[in-house]
N, C-alpha and C. Protein backbone atom coordinates (compact mmCIF):
# COMPACT_ATOMS: atom_id res chain seq x y z
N UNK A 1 48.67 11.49 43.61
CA UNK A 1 48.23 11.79 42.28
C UNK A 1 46.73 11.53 42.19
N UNK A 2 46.02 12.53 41.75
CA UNK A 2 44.63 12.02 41.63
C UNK A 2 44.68 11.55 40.56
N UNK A 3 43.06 10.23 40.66
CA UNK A 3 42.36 9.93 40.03
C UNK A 3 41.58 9.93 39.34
N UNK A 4 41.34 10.04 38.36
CA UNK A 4 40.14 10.29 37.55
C UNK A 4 38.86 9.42 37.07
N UNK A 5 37.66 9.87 37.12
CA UNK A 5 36.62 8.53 37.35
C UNK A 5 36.91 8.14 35.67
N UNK A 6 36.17 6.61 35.91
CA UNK A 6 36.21 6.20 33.92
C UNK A 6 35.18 6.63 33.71
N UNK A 7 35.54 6.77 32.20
CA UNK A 7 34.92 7.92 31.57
C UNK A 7 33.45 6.40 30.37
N UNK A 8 32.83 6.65 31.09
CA UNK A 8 31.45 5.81 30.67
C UNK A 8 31.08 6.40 29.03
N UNK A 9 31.05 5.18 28.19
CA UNK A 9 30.83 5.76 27.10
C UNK A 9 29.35 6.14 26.88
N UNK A 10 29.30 6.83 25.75
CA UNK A 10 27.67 7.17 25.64
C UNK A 10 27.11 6.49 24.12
N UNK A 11 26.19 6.05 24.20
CA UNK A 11 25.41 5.60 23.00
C UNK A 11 24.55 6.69 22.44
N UNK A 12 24.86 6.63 21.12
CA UNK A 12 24.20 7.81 20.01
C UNK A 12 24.02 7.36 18.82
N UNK A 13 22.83 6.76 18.96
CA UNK A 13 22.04 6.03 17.66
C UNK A 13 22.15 7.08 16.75
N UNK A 14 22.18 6.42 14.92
CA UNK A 14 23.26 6.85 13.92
C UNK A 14 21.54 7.34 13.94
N UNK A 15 21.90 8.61 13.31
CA UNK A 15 20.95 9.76 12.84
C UNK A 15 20.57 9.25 11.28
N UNK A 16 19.06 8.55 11.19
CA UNK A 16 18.42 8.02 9.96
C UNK A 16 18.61 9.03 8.75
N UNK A 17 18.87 8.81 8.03
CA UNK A 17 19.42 9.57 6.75
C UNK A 17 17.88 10.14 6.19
N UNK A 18 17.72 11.31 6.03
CA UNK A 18 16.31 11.96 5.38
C UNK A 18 15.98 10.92 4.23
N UNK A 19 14.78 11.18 3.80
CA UNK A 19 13.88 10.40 2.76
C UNK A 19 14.15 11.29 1.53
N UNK A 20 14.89 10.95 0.53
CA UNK A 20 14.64 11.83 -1.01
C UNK A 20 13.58 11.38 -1.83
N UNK A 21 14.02 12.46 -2.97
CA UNK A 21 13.25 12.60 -4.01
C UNK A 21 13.18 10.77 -4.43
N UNK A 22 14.38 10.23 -4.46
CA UNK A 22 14.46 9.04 -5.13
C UNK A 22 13.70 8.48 -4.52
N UNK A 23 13.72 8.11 -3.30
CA UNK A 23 13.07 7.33 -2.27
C UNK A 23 11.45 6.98 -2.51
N UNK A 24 11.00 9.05 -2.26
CA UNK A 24 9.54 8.74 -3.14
C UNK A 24 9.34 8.38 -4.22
N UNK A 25 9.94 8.53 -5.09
CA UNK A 25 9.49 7.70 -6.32
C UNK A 25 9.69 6.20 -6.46
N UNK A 26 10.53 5.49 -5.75
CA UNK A 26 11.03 4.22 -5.52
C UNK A 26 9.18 3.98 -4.56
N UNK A 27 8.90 4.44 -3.52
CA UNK A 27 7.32 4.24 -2.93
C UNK A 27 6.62 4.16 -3.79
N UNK A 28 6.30 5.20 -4.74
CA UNK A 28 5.05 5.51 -5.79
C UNK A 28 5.38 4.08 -6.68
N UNK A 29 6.65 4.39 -7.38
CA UNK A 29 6.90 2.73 -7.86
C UNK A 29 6.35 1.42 -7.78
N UNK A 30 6.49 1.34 -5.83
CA UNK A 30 6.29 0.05 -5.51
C UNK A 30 4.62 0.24 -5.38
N UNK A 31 4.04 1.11 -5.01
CA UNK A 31 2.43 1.14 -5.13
C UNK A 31 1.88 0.74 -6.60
N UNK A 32 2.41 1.25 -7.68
CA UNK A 32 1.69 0.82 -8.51
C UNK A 32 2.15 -0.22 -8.80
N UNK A 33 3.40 -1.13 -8.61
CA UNK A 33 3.83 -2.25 -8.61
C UNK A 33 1.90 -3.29 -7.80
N UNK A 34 2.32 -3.04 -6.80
CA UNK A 34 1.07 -3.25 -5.73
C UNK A 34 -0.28 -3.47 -6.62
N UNK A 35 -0.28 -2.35 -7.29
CA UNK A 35 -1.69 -2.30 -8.34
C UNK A 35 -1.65 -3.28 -9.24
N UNK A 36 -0.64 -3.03 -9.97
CA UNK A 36 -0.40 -4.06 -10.95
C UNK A 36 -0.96 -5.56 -10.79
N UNK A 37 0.18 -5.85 -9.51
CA UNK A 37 -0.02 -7.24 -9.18
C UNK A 37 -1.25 -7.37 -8.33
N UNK A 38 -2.13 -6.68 -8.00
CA UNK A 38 -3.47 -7.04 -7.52
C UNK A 38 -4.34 -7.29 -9.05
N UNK A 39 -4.10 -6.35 -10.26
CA UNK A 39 -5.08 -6.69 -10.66
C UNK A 39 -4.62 -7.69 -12.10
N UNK A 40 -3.96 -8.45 -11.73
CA UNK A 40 -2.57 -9.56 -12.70
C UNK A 40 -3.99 -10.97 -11.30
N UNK A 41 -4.58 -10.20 -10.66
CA UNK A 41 -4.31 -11.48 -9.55
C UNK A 41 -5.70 -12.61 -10.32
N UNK A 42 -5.20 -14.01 -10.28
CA UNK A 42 -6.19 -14.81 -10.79
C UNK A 42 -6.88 -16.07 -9.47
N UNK A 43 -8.28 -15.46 -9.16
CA UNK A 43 -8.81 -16.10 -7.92
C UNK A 43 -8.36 -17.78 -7.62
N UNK A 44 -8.26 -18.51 -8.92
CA UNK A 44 -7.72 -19.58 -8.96
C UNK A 44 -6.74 -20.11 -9.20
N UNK A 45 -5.88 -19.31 -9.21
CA UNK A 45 -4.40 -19.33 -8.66
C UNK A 45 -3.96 -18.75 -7.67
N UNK A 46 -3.44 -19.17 -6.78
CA UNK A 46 -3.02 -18.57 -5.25
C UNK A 46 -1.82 -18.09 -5.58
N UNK A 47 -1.01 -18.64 -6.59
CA UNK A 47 0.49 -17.94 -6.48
C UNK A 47 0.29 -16.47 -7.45
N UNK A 48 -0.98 -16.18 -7.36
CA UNK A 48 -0.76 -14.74 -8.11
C UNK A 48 -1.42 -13.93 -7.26
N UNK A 49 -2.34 -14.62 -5.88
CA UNK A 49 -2.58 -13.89 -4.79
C UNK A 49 -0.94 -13.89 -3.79
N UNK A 50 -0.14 -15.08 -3.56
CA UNK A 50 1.05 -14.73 -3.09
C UNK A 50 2.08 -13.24 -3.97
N UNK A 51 1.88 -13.38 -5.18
CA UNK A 51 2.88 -11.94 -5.71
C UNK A 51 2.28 -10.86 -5.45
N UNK A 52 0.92 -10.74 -5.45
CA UNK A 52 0.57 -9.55 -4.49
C UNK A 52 1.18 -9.04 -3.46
N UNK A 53 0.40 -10.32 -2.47
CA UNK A 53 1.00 -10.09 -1.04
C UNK A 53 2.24 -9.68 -0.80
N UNK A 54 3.23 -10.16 -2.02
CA UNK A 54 5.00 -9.18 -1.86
C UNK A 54 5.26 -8.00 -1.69
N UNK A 55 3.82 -7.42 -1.88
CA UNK A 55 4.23 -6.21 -1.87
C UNK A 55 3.68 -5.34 -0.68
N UNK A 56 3.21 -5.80 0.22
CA UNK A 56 2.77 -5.83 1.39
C UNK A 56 3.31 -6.36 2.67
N UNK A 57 2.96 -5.67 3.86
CA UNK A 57 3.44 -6.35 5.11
C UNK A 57 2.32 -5.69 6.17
N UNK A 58 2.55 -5.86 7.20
CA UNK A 58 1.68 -5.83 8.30
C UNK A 58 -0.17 -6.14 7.96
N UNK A 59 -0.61 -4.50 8.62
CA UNK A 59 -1.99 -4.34 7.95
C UNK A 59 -2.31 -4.55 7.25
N UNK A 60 -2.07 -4.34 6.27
CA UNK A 60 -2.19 -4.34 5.01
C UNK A 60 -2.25 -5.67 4.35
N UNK A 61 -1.17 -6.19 4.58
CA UNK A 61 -0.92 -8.21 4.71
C UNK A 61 -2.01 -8.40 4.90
N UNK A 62 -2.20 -8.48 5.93
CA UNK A 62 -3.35 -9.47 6.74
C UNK A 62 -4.93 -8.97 5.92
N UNK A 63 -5.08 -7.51 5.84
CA UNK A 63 -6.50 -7.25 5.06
C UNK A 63 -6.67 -8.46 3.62
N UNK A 64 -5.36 -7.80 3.15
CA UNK A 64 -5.54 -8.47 1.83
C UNK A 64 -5.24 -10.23 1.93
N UNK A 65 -4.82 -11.12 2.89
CA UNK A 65 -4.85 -12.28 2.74
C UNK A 65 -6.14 -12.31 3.00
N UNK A 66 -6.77 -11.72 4.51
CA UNK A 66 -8.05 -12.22 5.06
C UNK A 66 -9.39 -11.85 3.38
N UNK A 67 -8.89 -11.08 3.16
CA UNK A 67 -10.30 -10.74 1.74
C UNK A 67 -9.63 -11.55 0.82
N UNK A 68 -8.59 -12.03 0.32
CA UNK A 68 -8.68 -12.50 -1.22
C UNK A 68 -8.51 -14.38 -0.35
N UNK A 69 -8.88 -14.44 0.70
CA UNK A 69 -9.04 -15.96 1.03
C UNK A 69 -10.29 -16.11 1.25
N UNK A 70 -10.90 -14.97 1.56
CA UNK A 70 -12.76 -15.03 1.63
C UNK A 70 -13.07 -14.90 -0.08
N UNK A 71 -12.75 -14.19 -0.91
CA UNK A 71 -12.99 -14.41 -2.08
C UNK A 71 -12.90 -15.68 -2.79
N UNK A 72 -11.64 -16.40 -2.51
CA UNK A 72 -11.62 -17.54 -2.74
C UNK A 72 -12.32 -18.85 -2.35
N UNK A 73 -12.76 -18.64 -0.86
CA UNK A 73 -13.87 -19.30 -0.31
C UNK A 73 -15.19 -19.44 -0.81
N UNK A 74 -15.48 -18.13 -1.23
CA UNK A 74 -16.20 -18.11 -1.86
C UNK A 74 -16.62 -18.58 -3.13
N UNK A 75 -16.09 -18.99 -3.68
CA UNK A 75 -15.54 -19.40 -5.10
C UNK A 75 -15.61 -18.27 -6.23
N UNK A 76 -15.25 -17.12 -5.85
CA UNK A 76 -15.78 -15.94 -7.34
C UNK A 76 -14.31 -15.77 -7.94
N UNK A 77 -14.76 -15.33 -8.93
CA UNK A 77 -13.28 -14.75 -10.39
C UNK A 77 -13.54 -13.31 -9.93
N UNK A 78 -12.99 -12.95 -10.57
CA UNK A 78 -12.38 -11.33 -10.42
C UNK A 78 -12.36 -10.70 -12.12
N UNK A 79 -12.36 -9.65 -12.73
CA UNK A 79 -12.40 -9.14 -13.70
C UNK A 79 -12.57 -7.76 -13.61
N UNK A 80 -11.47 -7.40 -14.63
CA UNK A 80 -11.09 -5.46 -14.56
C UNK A 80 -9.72 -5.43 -14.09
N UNK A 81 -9.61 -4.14 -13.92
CA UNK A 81 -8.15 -3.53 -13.17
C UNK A 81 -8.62 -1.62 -12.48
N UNK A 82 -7.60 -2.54 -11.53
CA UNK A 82 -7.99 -0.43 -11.12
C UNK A 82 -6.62 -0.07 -11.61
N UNK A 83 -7.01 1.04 -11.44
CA UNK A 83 -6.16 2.60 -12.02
C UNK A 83 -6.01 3.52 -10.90
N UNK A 84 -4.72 3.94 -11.35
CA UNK A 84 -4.36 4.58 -10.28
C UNK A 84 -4.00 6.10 -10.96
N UNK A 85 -4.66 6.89 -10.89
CA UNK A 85 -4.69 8.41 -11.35
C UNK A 85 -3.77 9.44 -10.82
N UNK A 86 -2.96 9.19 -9.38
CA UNK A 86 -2.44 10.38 -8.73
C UNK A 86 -1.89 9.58 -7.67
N UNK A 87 -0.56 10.10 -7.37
CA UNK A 87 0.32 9.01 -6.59
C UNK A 87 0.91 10.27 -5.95
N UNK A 88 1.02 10.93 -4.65
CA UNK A 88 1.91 11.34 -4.59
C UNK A 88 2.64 11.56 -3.15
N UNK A 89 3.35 12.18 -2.70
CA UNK A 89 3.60 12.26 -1.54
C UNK A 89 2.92 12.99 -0.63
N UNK A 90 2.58 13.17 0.40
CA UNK A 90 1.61 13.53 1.45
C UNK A 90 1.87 14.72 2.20
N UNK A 91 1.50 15.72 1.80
CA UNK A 91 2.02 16.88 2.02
C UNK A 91 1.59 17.20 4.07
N UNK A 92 0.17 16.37 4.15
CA UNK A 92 -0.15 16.19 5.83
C UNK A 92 0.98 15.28 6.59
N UNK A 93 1.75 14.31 6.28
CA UNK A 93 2.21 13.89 6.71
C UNK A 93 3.73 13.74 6.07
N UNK A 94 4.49 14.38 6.28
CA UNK A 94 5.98 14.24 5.73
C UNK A 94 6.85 12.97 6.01
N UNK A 95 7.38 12.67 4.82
CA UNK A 95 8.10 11.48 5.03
C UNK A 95 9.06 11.27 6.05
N UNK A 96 9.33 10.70 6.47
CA UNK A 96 10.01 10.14 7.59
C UNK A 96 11.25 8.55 7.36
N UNK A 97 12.49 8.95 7.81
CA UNK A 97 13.40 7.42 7.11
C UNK A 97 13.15 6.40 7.03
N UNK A 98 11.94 6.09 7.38
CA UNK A 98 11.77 4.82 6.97
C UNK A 98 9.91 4.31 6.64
N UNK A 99 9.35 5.60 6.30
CA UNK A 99 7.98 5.31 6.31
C UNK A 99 7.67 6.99 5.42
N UNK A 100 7.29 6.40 4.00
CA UNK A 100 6.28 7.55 3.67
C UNK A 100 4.72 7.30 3.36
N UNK A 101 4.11 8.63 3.79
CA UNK A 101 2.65 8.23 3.05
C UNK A 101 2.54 9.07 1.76
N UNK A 102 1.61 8.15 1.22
CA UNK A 102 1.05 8.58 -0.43
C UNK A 102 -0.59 9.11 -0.02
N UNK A 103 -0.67 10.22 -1.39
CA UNK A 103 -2.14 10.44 -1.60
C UNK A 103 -2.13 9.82 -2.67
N UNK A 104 -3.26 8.83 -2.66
CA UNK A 104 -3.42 8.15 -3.89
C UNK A 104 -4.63 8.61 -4.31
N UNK A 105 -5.24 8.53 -5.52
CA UNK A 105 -6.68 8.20 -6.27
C UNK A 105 -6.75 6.78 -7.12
N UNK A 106 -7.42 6.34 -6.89
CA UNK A 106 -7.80 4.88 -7.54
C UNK A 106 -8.79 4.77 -7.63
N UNK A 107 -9.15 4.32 -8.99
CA UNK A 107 -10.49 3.89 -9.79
C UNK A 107 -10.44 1.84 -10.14
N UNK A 108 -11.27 1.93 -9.08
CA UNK A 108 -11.84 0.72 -9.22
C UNK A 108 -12.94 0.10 -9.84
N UNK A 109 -13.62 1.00 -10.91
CA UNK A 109 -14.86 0.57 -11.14
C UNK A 109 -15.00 -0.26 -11.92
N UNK A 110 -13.96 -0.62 -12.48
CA UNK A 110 -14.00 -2.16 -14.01
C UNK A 110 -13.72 -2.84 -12.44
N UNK A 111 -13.65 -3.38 -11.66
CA UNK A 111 -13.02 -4.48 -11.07
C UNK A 111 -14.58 -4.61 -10.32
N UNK A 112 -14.65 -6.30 -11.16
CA UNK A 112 -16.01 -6.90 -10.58
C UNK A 112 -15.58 -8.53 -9.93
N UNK A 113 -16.48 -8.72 -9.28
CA UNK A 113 -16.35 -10.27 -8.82
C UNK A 113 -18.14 -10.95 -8.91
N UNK A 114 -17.32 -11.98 -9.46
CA UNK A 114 -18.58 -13.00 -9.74
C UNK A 114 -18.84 -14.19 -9.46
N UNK A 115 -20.04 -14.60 -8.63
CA UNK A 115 -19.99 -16.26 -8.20
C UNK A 115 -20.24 -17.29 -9.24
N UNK A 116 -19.77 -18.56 -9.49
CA UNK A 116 -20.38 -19.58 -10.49
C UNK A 116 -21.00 -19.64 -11.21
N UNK A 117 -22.45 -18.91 -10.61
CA UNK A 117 -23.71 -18.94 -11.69
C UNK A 117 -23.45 -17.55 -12.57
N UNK A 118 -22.75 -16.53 -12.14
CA UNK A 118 -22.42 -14.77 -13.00
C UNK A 118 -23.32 -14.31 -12.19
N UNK A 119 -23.24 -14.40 -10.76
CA UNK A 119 -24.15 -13.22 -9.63
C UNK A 119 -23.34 -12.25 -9.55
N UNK A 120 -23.30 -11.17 -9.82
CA UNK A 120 -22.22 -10.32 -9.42
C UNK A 120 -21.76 -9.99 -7.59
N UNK A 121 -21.06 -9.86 -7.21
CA UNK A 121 -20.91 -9.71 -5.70
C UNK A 121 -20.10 -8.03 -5.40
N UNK A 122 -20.63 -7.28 -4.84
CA UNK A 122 -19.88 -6.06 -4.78
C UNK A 122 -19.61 -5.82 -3.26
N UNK A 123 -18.60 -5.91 -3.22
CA UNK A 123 -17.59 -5.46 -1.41
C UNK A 123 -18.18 -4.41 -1.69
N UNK A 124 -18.67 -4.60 0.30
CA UNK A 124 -18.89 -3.96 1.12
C UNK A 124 -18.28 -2.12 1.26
N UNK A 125 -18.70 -1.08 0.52
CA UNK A 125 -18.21 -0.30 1.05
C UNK A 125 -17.58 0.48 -0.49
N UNK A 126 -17.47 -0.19 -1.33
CA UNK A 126 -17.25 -0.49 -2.62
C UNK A 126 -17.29 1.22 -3.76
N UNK A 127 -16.61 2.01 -3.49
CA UNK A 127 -16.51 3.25 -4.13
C UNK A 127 -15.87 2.60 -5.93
N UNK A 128 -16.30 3.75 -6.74
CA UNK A 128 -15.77 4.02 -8.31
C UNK A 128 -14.36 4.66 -7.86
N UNK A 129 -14.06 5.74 -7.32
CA UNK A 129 -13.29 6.71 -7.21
C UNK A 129 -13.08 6.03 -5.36
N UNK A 130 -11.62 6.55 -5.21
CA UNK A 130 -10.85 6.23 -3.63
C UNK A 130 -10.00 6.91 -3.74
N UNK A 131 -10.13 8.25 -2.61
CA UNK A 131 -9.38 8.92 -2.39
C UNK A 131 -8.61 7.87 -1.01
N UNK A 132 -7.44 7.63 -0.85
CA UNK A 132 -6.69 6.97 -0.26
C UNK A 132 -4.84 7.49 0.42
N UNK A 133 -5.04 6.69 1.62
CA UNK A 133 -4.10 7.33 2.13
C UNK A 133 -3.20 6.45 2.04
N UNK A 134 -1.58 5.76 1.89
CA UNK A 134 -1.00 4.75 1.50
C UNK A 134 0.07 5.15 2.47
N UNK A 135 0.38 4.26 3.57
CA UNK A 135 1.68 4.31 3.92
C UNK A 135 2.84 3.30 3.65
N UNK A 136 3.74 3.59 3.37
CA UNK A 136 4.71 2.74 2.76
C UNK A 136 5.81 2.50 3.67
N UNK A 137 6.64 1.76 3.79
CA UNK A 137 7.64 1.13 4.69
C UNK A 137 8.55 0.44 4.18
N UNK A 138 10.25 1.22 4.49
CA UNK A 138 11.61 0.35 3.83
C UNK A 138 11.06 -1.39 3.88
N UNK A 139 11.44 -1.65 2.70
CA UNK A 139 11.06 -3.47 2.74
C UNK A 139 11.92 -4.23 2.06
N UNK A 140 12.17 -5.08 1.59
CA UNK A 140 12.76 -5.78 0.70
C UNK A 140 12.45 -6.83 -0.74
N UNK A 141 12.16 -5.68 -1.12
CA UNK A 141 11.70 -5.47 -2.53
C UNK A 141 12.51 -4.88 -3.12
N UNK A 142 12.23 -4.94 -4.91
CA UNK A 142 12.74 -4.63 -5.88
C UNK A 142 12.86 -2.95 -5.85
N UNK A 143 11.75 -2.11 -5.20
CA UNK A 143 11.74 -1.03 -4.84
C UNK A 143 12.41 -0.60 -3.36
N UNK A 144 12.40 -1.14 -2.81
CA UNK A 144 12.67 -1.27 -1.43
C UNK A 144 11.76 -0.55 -0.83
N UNK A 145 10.60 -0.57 -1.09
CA UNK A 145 9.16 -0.08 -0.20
C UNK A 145 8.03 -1.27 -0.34
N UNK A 146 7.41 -1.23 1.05
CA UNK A 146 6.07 -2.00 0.89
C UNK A 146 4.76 -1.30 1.63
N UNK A 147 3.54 -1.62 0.94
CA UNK A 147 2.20 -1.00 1.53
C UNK A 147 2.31 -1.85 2.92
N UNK A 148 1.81 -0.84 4.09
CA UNK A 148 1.76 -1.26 5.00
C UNK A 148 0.08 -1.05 5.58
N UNK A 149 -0.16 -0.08 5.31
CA UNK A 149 -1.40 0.10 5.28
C UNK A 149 -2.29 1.22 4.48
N UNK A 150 -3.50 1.14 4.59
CA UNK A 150 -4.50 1.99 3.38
C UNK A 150 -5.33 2.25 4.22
N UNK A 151 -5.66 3.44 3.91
CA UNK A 151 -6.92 3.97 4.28
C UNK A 151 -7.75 5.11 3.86
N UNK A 152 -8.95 5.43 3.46
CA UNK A 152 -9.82 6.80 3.26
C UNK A 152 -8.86 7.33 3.39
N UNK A 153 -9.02 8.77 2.85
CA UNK A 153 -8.73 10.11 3.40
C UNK A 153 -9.80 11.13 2.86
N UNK A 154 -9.79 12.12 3.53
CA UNK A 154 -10.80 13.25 3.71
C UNK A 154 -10.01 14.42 3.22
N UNK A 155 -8.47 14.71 3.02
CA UNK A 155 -7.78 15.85 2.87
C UNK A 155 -7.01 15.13 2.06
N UNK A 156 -6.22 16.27 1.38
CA UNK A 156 -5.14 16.38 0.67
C UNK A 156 -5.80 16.33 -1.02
N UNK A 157 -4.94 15.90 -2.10
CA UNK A 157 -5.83 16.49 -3.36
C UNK A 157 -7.20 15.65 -3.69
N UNK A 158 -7.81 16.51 -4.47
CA UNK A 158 -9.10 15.78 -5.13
C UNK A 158 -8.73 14.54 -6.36
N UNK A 159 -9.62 13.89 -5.93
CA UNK A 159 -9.82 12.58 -6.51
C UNK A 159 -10.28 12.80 -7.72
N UNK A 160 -11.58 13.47 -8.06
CA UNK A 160 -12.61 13.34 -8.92
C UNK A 160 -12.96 15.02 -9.53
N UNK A 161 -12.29 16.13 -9.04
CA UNK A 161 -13.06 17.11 -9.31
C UNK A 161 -13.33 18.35 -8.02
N UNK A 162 -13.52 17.18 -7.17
CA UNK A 162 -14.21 17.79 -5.72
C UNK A 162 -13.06 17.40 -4.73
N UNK A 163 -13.61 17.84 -3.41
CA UNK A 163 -12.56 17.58 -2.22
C UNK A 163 -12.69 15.92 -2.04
N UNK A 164 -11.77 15.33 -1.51
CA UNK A 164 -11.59 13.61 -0.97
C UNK A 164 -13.07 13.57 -0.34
């Protein structure tokens, strides 16, 4: 009677479920969540630089501990809020199960920082208008998204009128 060889099973990682409509808006959510609590943030209180940071992980983490611990070093307050004008999904880069990017616009121009004496101090690099690229990442949050990282962008919609 023949034999038959064993039959070796095969592994077939579960196929990530597409990104919906809900999903992006649950991202856009947690970004302006993000906004919110950056500009809620009080230099002399650290636990309102920690509720920030909740809404963050990796890159993004680390930018924003390494700058709002140099701010604090520094000894300056903070005053204003940015605004966030245009949130949307990234038509260059399509969402993916577990990571979307945003085109954002954000107006930062009320948001000032000031040393002891009222010197004003303006970061490095420091635009009114930010055309911005936002990638977001499943997290564990109230949204279940977190900024992972930010950056310029050069494409996708206008910020101000004109191209990014």
């Amino acid at each position: 009677m023949p034999t038959s060889a064993p039959v070796t099973p095969t592994y077939h990682p579960a196929t990530p479920a597409p990104v919906s409509d809900a999903d992006v808006e649950a991202a856009i959510a947690s970004y302006l969540a993000y906004v919110d609590a950056g500009n809620a943030i009080v230099l002399s209180d650290p636990g309102t630089v920690e509720q920030a940071l909740a809404f963050t992980t990796g890159e993004q983490r680390e930018f924003e501990t390494d700058f709002f611990s140099k701010l604090i070093e520094m000894g300056l307050s903070m005053t204003g809020a940015s605004h966030v004008s245009l949130a949307v999904s990234s038509e260059s880069k399509p969402p993916a199960a577990d990571q979307i990017t945003l085109d954002i616009c954000e107006a930062g121009a009320d948001v000032r920082f000031y040393d002891a004496t009222g010197t004003e101090w303006v970061p490095p690099g420091k635009k009114e208008i930010q055309a911005l690229e936002a990638v977001m990442v499943r997290g564990d949050t109230s949204t279940g998204w977190l900024v992972s990282d930010t950056s310029s962008r050069e494409w996708g919609p206008a910020c101000d009128g004109s191209t990014p």
